[in-house]
N, C-alpha and C. Protein backbone atom coordinates (compact mmCIF):
# COMPACT_ATOMS: atom_id res chain seq x y z
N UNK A 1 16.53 -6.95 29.28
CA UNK A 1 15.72 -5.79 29.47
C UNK A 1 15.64 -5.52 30.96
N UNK A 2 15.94 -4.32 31.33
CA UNK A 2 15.82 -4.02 32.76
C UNK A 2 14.73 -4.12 33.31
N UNK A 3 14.12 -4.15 35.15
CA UNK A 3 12.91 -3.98 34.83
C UNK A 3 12.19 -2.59 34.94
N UNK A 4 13.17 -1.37 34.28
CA UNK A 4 12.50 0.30 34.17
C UNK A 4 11.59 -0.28 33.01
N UNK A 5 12.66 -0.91 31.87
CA UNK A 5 11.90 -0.44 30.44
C UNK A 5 11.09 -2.02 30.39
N UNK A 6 9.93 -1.62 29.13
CA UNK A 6 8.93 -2.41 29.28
C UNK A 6 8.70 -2.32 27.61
N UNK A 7 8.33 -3.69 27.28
CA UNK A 7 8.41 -4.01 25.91
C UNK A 7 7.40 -2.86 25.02
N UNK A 8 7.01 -2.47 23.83
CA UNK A 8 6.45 -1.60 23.50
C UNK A 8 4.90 -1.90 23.57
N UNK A 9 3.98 -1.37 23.72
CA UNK A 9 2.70 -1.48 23.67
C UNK A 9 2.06 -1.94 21.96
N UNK A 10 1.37 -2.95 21.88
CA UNK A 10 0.64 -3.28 21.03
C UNK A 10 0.39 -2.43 20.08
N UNK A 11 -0.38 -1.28 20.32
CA UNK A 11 -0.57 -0.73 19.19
C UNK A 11 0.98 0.30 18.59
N UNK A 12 1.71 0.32 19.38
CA UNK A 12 3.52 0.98 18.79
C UNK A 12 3.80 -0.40 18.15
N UNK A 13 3.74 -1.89 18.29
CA UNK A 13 4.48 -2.41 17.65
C UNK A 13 3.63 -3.02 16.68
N UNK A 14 2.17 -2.62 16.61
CA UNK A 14 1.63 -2.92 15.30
C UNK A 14 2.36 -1.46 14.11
N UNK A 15 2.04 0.15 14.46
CA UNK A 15 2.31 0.61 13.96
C UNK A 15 3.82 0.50 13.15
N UNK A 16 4.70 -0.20 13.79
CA UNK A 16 5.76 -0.55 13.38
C UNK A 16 5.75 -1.60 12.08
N UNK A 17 4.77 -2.46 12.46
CA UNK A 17 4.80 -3.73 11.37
C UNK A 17 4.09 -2.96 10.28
N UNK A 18 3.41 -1.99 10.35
CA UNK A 18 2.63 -1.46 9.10
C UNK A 18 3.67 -0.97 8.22
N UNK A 19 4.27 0.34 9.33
CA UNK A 19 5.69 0.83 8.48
C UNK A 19 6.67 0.23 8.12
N UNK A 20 6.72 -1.20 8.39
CA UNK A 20 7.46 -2.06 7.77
C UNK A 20 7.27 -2.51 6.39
N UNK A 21 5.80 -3.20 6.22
CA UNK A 21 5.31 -3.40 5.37
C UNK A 21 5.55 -2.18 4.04
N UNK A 22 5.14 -0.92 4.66
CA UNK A 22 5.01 0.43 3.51
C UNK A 22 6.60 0.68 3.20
N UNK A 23 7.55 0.74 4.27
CA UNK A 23 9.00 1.27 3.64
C UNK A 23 9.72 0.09 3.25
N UNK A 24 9.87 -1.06 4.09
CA UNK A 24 10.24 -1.88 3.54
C UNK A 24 9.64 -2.90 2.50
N UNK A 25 8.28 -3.48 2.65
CA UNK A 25 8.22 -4.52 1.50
C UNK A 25 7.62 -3.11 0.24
N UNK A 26 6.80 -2.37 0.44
CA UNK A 26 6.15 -1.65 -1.06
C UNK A 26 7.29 -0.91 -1.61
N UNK A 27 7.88 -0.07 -0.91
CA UNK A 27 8.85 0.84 -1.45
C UNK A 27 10.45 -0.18 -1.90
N UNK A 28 10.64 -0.75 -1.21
CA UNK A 28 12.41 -1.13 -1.15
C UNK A 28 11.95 -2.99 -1.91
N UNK A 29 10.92 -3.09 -1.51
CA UNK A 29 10.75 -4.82 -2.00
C UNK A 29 11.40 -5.73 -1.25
N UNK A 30 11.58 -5.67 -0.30
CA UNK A 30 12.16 -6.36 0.80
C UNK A 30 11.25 -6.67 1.46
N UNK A 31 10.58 -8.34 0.97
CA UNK A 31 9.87 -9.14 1.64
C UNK A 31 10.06 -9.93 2.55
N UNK A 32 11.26 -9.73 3.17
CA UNK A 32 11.75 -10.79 4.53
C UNK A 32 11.04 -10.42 5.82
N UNK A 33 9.79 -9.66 5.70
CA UNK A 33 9.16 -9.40 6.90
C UNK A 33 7.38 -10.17 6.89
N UNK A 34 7.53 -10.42 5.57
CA UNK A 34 5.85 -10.11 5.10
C UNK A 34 5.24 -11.64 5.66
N UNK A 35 5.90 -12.59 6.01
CA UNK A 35 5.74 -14.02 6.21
C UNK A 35 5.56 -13.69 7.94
N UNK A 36 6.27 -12.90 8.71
CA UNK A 36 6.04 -12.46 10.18
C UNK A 36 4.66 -12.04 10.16
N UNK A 37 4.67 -10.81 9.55
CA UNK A 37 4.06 -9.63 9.79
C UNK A 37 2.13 -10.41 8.94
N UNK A 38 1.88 -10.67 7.44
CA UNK A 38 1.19 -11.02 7.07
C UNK A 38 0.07 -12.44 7.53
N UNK A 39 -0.91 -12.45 8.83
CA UNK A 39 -1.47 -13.92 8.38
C UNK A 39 -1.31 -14.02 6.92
N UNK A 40 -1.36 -16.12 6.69
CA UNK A 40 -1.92 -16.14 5.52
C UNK A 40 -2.99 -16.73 5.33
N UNK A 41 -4.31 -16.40 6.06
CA UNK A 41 -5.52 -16.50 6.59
C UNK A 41 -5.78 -14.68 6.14
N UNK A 42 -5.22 -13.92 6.03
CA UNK A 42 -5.64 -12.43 5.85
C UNK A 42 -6.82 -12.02 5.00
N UNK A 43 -7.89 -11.39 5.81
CA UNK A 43 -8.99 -11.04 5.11
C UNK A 43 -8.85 -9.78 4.25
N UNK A 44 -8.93 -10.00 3.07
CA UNK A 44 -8.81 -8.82 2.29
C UNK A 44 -9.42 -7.98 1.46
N UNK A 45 -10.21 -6.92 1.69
CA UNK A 45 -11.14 -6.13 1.36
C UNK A 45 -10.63 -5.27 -0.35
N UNK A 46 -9.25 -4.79 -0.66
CA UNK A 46 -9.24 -4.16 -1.77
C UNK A 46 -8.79 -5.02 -3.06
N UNK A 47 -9.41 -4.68 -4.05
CA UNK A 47 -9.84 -5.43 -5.03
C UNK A 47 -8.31 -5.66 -5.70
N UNK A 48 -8.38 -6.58 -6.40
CA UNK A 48 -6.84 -6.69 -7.25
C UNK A 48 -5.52 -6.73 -6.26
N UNK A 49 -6.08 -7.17 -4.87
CA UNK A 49 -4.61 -8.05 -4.35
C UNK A 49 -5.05 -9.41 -3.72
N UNK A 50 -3.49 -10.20 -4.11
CA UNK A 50 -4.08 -11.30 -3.43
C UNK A 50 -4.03 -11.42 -2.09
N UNK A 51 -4.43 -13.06 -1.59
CA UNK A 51 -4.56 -13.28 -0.04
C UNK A 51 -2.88 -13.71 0.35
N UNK A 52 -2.56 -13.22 1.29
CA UNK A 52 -1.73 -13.93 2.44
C UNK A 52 -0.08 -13.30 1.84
N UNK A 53 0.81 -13.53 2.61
CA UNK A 53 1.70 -12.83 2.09
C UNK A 53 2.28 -13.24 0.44
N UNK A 54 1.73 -14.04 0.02
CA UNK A 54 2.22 -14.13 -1.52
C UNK A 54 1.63 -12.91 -2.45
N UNK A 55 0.28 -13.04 -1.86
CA UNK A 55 -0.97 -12.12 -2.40
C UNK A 55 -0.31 -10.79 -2.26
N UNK A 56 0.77 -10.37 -1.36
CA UNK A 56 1.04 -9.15 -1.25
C UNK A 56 2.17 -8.81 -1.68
N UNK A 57 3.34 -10.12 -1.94
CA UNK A 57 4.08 -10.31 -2.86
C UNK A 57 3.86 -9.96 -4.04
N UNK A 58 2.98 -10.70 -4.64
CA UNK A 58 2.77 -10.20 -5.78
C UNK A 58 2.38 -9.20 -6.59
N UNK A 59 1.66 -8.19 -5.76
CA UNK A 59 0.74 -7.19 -5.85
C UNK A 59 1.97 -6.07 -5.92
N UNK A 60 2.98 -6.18 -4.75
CA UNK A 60 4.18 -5.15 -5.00
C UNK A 60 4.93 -5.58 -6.18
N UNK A 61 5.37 -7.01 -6.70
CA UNK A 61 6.08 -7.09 -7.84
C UNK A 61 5.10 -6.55 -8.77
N UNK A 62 4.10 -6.36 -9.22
CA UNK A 62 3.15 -5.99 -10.50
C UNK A 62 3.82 -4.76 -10.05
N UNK A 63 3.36 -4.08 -9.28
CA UNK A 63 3.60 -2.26 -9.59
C UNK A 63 5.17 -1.97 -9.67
N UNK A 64 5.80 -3.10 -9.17
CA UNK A 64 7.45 -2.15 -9.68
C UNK A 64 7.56 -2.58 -10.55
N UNK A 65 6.75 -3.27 -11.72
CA UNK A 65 7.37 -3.86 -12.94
C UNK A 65 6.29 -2.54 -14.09
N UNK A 66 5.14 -2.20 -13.66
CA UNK A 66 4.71 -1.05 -13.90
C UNK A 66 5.33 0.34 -13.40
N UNK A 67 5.76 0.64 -12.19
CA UNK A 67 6.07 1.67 -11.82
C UNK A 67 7.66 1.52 -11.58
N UNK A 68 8.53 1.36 -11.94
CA UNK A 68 9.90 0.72 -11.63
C UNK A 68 10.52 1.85 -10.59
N UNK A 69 10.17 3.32 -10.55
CA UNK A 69 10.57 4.08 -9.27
C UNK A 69 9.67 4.05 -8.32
N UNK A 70 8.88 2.99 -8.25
CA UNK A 70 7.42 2.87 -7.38
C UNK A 70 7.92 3.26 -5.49
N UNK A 71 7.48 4.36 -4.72
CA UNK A 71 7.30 4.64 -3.61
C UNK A 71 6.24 4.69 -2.94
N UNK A 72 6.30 4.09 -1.97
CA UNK A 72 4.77 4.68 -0.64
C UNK A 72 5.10 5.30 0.42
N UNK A 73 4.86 6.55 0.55
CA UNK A 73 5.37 6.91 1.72
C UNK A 73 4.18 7.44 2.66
N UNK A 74 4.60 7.16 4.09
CA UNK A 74 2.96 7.56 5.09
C UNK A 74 3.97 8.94 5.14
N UNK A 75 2.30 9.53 5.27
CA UNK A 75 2.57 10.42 5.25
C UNK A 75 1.44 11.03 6.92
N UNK A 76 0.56 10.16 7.48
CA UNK A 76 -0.40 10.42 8.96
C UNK A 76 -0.61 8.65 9.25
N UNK A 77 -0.21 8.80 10.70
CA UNK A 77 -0.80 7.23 11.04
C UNK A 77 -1.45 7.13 12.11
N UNK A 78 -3.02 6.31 12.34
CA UNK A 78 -3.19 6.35 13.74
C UNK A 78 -3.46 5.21 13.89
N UNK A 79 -3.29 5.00 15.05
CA UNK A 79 -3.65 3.71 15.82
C UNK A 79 -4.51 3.42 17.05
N UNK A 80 -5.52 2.66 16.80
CA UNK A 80 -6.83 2.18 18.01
C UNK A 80 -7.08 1.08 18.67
N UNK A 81 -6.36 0.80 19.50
CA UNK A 81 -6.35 -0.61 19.62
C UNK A 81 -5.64 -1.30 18.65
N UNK A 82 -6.05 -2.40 17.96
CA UNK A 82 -5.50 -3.39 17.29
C UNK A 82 -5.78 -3.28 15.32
N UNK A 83 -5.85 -1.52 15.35
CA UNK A 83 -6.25 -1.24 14.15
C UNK A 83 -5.02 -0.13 13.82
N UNK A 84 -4.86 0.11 12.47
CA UNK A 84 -4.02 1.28 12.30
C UNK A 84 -4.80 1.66 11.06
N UNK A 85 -4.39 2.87 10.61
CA UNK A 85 -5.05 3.66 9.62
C UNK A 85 -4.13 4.40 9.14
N UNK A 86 -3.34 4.59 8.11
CA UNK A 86 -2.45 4.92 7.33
C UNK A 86 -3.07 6.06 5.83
N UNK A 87 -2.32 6.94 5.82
CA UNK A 87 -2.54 8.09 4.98
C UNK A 87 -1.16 8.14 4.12
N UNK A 88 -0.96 7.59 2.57
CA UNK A 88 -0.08 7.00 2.41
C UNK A 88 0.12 7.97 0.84
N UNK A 89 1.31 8.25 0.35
CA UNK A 89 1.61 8.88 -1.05
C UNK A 89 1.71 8.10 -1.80
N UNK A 90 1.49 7.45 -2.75
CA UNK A 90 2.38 6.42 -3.65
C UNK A 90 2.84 7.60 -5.00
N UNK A 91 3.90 7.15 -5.53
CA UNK A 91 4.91 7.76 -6.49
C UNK A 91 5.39 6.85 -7.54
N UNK A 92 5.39 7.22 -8.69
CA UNK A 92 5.68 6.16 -10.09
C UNK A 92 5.52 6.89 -11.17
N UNK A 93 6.68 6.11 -12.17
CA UNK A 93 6.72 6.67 -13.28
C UNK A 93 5.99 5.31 -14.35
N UNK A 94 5.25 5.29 -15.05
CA UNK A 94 4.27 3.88 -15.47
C UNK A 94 5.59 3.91 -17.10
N UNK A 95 6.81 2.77 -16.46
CA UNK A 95 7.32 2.75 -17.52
C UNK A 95 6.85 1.26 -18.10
N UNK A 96 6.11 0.59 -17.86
CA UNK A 96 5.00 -1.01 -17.88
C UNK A 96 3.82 -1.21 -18.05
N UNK A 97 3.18 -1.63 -18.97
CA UNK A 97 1.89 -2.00 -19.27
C UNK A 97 1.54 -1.90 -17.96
N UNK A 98 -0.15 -1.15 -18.22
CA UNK A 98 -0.88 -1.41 -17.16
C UNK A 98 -2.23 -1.42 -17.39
N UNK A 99 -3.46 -2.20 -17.16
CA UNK A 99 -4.70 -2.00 -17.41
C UNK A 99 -4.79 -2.41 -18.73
N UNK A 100 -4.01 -3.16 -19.59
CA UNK A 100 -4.43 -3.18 -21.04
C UNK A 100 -3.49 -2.07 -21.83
N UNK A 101 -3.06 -1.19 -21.04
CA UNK A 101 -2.36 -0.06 -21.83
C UNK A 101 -0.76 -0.24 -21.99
N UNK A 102 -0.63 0.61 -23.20
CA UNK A 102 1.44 0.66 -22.77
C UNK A 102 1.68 1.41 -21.83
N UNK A 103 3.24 1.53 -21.85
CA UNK A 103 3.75 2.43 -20.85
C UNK A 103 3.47 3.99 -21.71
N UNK A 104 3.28 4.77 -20.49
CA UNK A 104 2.91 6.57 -21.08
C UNK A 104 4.18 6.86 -20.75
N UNK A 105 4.94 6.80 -19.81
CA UNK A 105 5.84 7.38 -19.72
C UNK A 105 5.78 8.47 -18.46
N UNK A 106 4.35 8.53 -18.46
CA UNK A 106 3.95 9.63 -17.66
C UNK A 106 4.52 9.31 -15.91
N UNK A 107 4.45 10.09 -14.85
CA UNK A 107 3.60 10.18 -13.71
C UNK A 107 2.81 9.77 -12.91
N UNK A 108 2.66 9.09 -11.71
CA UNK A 108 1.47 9.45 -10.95
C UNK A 108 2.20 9.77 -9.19
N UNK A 109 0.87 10.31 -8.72
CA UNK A 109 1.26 11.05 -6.96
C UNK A 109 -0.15 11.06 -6.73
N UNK A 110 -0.07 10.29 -5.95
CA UNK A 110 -1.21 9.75 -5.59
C UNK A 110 -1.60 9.37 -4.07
N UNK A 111 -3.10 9.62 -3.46
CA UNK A 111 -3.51 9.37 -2.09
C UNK A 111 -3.81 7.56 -2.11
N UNK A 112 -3.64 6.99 -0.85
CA UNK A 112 -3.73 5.59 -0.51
C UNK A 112 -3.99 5.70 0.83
N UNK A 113 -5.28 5.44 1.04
CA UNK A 113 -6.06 5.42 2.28
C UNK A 113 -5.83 3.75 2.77
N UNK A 114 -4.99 3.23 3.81
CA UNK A 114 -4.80 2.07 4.40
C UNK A 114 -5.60 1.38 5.58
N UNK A 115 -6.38 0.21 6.04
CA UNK A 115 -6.43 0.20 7.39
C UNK A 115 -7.01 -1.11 7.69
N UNK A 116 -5.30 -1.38 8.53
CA UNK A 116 -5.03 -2.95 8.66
C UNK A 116 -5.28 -3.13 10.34
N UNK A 117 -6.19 -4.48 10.06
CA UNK A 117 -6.63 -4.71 11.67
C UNK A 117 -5.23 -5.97 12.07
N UNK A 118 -4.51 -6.43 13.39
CA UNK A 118 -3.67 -6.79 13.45
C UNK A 118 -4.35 -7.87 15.20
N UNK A 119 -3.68 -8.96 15.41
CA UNK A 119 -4.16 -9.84 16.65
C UNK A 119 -2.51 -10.65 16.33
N UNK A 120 -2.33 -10.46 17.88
CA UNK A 120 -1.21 -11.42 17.95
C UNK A 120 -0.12 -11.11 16.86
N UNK A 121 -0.26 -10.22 16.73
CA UNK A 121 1.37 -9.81 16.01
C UNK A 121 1.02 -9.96 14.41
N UNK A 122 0.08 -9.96 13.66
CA UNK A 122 0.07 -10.96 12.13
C UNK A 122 -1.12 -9.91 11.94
N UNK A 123 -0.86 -9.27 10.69
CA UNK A 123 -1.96 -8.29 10.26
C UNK A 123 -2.98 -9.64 9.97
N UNK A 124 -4.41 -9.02 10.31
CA UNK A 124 -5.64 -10.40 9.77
C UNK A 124 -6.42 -9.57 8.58
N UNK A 125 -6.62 -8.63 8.68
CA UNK A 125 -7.59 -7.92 8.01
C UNK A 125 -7.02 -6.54 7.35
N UNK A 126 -7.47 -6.50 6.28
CA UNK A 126 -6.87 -5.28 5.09
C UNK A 126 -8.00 -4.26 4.22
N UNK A 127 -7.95 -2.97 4.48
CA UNK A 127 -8.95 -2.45 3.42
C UNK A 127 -7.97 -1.21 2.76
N UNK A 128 -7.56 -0.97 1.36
CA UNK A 128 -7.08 -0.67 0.54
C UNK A 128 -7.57 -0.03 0.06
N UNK A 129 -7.44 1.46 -0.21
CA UNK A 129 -8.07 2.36 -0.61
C UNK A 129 -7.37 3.19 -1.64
N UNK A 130 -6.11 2.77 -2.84
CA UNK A 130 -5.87 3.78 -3.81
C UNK A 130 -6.42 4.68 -5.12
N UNK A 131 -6.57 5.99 -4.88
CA UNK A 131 -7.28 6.78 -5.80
C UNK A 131 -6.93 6.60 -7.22
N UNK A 132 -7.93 5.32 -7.88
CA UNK A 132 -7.36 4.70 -9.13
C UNK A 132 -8.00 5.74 -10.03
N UNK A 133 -8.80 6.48 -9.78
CA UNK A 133 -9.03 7.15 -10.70
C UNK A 133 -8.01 8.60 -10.84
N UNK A 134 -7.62 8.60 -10.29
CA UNK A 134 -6.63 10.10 -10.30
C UNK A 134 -5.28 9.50 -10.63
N UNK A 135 -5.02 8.12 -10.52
CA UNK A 135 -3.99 7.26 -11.61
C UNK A 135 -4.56 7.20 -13.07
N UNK A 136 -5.51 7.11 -13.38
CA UNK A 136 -5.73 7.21 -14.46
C UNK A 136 -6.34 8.55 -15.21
N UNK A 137 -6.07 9.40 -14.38
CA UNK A 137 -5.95 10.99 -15.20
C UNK A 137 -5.08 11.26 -15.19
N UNK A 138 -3.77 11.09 -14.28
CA UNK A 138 -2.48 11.34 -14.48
C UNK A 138 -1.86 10.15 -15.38
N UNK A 139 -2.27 9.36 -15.78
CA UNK A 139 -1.48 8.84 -17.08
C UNK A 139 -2.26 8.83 -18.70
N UNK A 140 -3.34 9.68 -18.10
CA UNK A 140 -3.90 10.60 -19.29
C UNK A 140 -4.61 9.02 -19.95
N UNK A 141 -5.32 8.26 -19.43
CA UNK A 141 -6.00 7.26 -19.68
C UNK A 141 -7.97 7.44 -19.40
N UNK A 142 -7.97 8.71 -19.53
CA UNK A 142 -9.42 8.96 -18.94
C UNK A 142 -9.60 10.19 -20.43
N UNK A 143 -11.08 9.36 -21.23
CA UNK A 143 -11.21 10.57 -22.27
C UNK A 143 -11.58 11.90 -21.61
N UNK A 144 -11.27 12.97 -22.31
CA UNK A 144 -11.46 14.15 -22.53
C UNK A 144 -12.50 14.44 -22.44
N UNK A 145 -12.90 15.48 -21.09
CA UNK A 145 -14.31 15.66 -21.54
C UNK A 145 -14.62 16.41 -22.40
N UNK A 146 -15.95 16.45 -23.21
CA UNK A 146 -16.49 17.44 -23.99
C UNK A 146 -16.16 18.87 -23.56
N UNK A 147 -15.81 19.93 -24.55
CA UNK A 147 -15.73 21.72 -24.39
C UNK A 147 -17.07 21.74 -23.20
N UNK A 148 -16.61 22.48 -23.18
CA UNK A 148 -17.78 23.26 -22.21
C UNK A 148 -18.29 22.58 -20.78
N UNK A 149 -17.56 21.05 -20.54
CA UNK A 149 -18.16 20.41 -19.35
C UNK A 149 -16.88 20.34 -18.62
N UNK A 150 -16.08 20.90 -18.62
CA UNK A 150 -14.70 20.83 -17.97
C UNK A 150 -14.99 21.61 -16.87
N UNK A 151 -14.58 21.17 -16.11
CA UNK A 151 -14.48 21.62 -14.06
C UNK A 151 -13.22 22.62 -13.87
């Protein structure tokens, strides 16, 4: 490295490890980063994943075995210091039990509010925010409301 250029700033090469995480391990399943990138000390705030990079292993194998065209794509990212905040699409067709249910066959497109705190290179802290309920109106798993109370 010459000495013009200068290694990237902390919060560019956290934002990097996030988009790693989202294009490479959620979308493509290519976990050869998640053991770098993941403490496995990681504090984790959203419900139904596990801890440390297995925890996140596993959490992407469940949804491509439910969603088998499963995508996340960011779609806004910011970064504050040693925090990032991710505005994320997820995409799937639910051809796999999910929740107790069969496959519908159906759909979902869906918002995923992200925001991973990061020290020394190793995400520590996670809060997970996917709109499970608008997954479960798009796979038509939410009764019907009564005539007349429909929005």
């Amino acid at each position: 490295m010459s000495s013009q250029q200068m290694s990237p700033d902390p919060a560019s090469q956290n934002r990097e490890r996030f988009r790693s995480i989202i294009d490479d391990a959620f979308t493509n399943q290519d976990f050869t980063a998640l053991d770098e990138i993941i403490s496995p000390d990681i504090v984790e705030h959203q419900s139904g994943m596990g801890v440390g990079p297995l925890g996140v292993r596993g959490a992407i194998t469940y949804l491509h075995s439910v969603f088998p065209d499963f995508t996340l794509t960011i779609e806004d990212m910011v970064t504050n210091g040693d925090t990032v905040w991710g505005r994320c699409r997820a995409r799937g067709t639910q051809l796999g039990p999910h929740m107790g249910m069969p496959p519908t066959g159906k759909s979902i497109d869906i918002t995923v509010i992200d925001i991973c705190r990061f020290k020394e290179g190793k995400m520590i802290e996670h809060w997970g925010v996917p709109d499970r309920f608008a997954i479960l109106e798009q796979l038509g798993l939410l009764p019907e409301p009564p005539a007349g109370e429909r929005v």
